[in-house]
Protein backbone atom coordinates (compact mmCIF):
# COMPACT_ATOMS: atom_id res chain seq x y z
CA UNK A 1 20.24 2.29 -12.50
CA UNK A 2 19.13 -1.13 -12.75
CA UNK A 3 16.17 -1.48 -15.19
CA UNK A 4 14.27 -4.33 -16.04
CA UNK A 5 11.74 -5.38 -18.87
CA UNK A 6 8.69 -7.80 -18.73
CA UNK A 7 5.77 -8.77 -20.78
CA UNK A 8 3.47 -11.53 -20.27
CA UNK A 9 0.27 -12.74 -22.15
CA UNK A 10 -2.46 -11.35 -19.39
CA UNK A 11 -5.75 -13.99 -18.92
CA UNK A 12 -7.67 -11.15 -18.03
CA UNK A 13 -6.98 -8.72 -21.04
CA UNK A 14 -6.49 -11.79 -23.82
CA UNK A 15 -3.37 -9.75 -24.63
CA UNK A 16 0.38 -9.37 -24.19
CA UNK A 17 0.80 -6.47 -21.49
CA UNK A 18 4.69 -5.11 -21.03
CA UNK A 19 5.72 -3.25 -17.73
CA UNK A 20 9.49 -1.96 -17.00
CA UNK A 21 10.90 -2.08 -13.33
CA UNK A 22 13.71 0.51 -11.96
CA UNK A 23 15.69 0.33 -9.44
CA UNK A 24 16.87 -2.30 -6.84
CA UNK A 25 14.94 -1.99 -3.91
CA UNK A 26 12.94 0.90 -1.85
CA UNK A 27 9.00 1.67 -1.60
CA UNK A 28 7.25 0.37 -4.47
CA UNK A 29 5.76 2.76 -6.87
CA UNK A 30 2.78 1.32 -9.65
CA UNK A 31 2.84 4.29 -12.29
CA UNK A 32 -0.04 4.62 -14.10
CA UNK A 33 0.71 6.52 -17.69
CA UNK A 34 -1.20 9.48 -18.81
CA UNK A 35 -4.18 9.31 -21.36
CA UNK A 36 -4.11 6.29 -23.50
CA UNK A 37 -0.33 6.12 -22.38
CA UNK A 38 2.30 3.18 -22.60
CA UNK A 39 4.68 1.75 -19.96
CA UNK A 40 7.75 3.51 -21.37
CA UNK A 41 6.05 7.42 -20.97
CA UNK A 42 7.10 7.80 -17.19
CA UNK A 43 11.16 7.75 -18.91
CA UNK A 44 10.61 8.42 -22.40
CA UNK A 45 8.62 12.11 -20.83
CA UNK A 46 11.70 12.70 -18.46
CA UNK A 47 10.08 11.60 -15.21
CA UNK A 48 13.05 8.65 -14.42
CA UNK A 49 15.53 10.63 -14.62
CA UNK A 50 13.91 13.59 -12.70
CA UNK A 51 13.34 11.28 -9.51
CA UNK A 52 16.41 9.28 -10.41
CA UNK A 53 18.39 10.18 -6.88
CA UNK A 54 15.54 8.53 -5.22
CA UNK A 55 15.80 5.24 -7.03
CA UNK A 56 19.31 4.69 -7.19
CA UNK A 57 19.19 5.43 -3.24
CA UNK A 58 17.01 2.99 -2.88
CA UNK A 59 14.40 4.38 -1.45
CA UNK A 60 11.42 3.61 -4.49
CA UNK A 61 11.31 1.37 -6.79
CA UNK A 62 9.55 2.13 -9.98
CA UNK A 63 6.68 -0.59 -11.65
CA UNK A 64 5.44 1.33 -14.85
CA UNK A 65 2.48 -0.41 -16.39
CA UNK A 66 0.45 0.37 -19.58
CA UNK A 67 -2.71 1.33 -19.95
CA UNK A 68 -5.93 -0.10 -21.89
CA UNK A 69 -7.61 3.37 -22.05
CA UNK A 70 -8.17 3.08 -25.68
CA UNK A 71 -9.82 -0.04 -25.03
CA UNK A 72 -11.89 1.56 -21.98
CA UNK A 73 -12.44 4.94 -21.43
CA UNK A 74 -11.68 6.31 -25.02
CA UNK A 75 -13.44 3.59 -26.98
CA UNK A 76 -15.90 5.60 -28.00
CA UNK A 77 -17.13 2.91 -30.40
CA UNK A 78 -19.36 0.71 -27.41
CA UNK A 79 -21.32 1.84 -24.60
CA UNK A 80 -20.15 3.43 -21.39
CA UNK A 81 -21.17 -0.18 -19.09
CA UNK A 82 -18.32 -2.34 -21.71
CA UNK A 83 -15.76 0.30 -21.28
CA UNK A 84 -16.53 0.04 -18.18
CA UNK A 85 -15.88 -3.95 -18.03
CA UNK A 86 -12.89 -3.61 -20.03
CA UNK A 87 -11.30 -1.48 -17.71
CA UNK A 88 -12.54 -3.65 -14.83
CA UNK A 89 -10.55 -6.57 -16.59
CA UNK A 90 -7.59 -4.20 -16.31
CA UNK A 91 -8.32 -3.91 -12.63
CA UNK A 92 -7.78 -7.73 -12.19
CA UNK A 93 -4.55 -7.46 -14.21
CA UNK A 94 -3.01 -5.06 -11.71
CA UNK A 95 -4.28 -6.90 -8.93
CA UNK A 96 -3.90 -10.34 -9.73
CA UNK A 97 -1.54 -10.38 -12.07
CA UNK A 98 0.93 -7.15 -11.57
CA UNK A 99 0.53 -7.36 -8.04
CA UNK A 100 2.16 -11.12 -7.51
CA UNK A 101 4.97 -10.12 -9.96
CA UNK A 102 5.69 -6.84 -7.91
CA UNK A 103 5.72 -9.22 -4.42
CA UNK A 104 7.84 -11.79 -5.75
CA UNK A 105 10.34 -9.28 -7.51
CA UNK A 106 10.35 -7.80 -3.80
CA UNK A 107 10.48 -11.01 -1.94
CA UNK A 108 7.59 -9.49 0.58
CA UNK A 109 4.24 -9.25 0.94
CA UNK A 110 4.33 -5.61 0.35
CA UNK A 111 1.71 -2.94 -0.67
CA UNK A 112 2.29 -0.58 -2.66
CA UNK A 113 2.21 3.05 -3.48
CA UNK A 114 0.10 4.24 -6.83
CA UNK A 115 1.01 7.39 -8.54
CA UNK A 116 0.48 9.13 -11.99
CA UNK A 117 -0.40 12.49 -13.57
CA UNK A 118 -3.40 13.36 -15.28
CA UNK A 119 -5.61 10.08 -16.57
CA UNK A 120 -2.74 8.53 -14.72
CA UNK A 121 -3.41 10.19 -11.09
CA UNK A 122 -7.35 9.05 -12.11
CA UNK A 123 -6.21 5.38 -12.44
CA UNK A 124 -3.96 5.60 -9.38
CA UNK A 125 -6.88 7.60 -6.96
CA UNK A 126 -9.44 4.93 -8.06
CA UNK A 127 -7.32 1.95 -7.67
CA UNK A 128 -6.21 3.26 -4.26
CA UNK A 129 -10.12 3.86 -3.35
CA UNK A 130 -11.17 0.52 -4.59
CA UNK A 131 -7.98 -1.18 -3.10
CA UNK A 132 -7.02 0.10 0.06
CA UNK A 133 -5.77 -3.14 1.10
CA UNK A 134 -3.18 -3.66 -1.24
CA UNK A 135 -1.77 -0.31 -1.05
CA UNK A 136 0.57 2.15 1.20
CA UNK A 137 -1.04 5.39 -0.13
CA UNK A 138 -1.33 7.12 -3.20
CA UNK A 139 0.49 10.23 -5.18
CA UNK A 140 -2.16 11.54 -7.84
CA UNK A 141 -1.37 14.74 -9.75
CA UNK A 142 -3.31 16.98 -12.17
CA UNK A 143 -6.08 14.33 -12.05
CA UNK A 144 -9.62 13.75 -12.91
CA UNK A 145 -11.71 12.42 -11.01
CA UNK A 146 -14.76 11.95 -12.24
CA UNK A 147 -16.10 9.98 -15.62
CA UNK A 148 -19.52 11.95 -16.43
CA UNK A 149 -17.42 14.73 -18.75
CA UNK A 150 -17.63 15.13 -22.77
CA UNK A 151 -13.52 13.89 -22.38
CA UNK A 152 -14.82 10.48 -21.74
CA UNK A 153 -18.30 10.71 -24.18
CA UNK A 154 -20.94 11.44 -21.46
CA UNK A 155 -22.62 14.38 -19.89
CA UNK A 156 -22.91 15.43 -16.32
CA UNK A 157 -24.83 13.32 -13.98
CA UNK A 158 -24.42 9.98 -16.55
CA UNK A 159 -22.91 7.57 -14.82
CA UNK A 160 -25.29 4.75 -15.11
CA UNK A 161 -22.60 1.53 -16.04
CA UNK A 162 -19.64 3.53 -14.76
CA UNK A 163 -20.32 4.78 -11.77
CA UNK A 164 -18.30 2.07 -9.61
CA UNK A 165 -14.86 3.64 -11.72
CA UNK A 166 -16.07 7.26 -11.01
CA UNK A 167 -14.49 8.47 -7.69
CA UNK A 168 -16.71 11.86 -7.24
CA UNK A 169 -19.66 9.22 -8.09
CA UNK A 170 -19.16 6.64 -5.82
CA UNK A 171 -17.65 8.61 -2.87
CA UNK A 172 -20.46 9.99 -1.31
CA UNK A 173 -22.51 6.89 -0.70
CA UNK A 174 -19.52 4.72 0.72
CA UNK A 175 -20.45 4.22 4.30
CA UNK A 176 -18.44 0.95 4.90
CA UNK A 177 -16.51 2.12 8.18
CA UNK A 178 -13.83 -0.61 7.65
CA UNK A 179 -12.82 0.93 4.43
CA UNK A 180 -12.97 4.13 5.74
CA UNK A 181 -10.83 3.55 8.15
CA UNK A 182 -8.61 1.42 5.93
CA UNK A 183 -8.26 5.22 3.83
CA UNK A 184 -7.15 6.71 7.27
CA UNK A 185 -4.27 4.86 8.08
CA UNK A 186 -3.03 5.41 4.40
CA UNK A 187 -1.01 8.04 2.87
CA UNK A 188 -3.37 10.20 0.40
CA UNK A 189 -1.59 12.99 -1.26
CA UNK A 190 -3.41 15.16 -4.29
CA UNK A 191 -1.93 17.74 -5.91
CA UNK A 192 -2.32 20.26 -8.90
CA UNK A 193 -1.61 23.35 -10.28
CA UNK A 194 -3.79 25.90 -11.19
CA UNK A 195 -2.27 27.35 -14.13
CA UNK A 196 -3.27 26.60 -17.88
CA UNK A 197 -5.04 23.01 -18.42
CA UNK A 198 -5.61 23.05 -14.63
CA UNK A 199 -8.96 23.82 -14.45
CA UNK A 200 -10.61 20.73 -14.21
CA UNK A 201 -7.97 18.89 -12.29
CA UNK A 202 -8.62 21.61 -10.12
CA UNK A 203 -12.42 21.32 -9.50
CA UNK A 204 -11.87 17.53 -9.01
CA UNK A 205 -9.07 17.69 -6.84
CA UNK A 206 -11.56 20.14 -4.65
CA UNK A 207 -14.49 17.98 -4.71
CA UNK A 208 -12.39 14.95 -3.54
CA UNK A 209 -10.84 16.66 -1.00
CA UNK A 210 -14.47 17.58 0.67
CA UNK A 211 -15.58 13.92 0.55
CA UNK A 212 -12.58 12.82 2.24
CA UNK A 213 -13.19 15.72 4.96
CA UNK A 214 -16.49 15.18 5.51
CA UNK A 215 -15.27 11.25 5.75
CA UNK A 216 -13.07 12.32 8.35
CA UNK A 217 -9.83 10.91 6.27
CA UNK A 218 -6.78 13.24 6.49
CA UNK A 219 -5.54 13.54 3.01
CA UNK A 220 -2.41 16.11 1.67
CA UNK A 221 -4.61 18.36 -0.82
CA UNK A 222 -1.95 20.54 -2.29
CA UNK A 223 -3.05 23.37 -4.95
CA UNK A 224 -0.13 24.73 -5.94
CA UNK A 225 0.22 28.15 -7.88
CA UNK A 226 -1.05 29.89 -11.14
CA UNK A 227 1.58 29.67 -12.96
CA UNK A 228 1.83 26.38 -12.40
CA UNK A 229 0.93 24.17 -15.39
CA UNK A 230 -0.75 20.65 -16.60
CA UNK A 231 2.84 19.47 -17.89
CA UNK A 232 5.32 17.61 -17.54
CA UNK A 233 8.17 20.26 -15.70
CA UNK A 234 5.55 21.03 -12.75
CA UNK A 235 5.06 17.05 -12.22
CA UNK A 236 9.10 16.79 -12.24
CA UNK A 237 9.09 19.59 -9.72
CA UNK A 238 5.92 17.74 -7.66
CA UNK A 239 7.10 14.24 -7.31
CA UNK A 240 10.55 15.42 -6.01
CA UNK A 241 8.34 17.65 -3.57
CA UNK A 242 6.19 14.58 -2.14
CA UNK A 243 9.09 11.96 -2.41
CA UNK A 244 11.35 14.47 -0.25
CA UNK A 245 8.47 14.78 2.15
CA UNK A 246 7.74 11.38 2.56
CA UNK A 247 11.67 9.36 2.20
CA UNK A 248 13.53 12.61 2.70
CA UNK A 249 15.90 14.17 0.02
């Protein structure tokens, strides 16, 4: 499998930010790591390998980023509207910055598919939401959905400074029928188990998938069973589901 390091110093961040690229060619995927996660969790965690017959087919081609969440989300040590702007510096580093790299690696002007599990498939559903212009679809898994939750330091209903990064938040007051109907030519695919460590993913998964119906966008909300878990075997299992479905086996 061809693989491929980068790291550049990012304007946006004020930092050096690394990313590794597999494959040759094929759909491509932005990977968002779990939970304060690092470019090299998608292999080091088993998930390359897993989907490997889909790379080295050529069908996807895998962009796995880092992530700033100790910087945003988990920096408990400022208040909720800077971890908000730090993340929204990250935002311009995927788009401006990631984005151009993944084009001119691909010699197109393509969009591209998002995907990650747990704080990963958050990153991935709100980038999609926010960026439905730059993207094919998304492929979120085990996922939360919403930031007003002790996880992230606040309590229900406190969104004030982050509710523009807070998909359940935002969701129901976004009227704009151009993006809405930007979301329904898209692929939108949400899955998780309900098995141990589920349980939230699962109410959020829910709760996006009325606002999307009552939105009229057609999205795949799959629940699977209950002895399916939040870990790293069941996402194997899930991304060679979806990737089946959508570029066949």
């Amino acid at each position: 499998m061809k693989t491929e390091y980068q790291c550049w110093h990012s304007p946006h961040l004020g930092r050096d930010m690394e990313l590794k690229v597999y494959g040759h060619w094929g759909v491509p995927f932005i990977v968002f790591p779990c939970s304060k996660g690092r470019f090299y969790d998608y292999e080091n965690m088993g998930m390359i390998d897993a989907i490997k017959p889909f790379i080295e087919a050529g069908k996807i081609k895998i962009y796995a980023v880092d992530s700033v969440d100790s910087e945003s989300w988990y920096n408990f040590s400022v208040s909720p509207s800077e971890r908000n702007s730090r993340h929204e510096a990250y935002d311009q580093y995927i788009c401006t910055e990631v984005l151009p790299f993944i084009q001119q690696d691909c010699r197109a002007d393509v969009k591209v598919m998002v995907n990650g599990c747990s704080m990963g498939a958050y990153h991935s559903l709100n980038f999609f939401l926010k960026h439905p212009e730059l993207c094919q679809g998304v492929l979120a898994l085990s996922g939360l959905y919403r930031l007003d939750r002790a996880e992230f330091g606040l309590a229900p209903g406190q969104v004030e400074g982050v509710y523009f990064n807070s998909p359940i938040s935002y969701l129901p007051n976004l009227h704009d029928p151009n993006i809405i109907e930007q979301y329904r030519q898209k692929t939108i695919i949400i899955c998780a188990g309900q098995g141990s460590w589920e349980d939230e993913a699962v109410a959020d998964t829910r709760a996006v998938d009325e606002l999307l119906k009552g939105k009229g966008i057609d999205a795949w909300v799959d629940l699977w069973g209950y002895d399916v878990n939040h870990d790293w075997p069941w996402w194997f299992r899930q991304m060679n589901y979806f990737l089946g479905k959508l570029y066949g086996s």
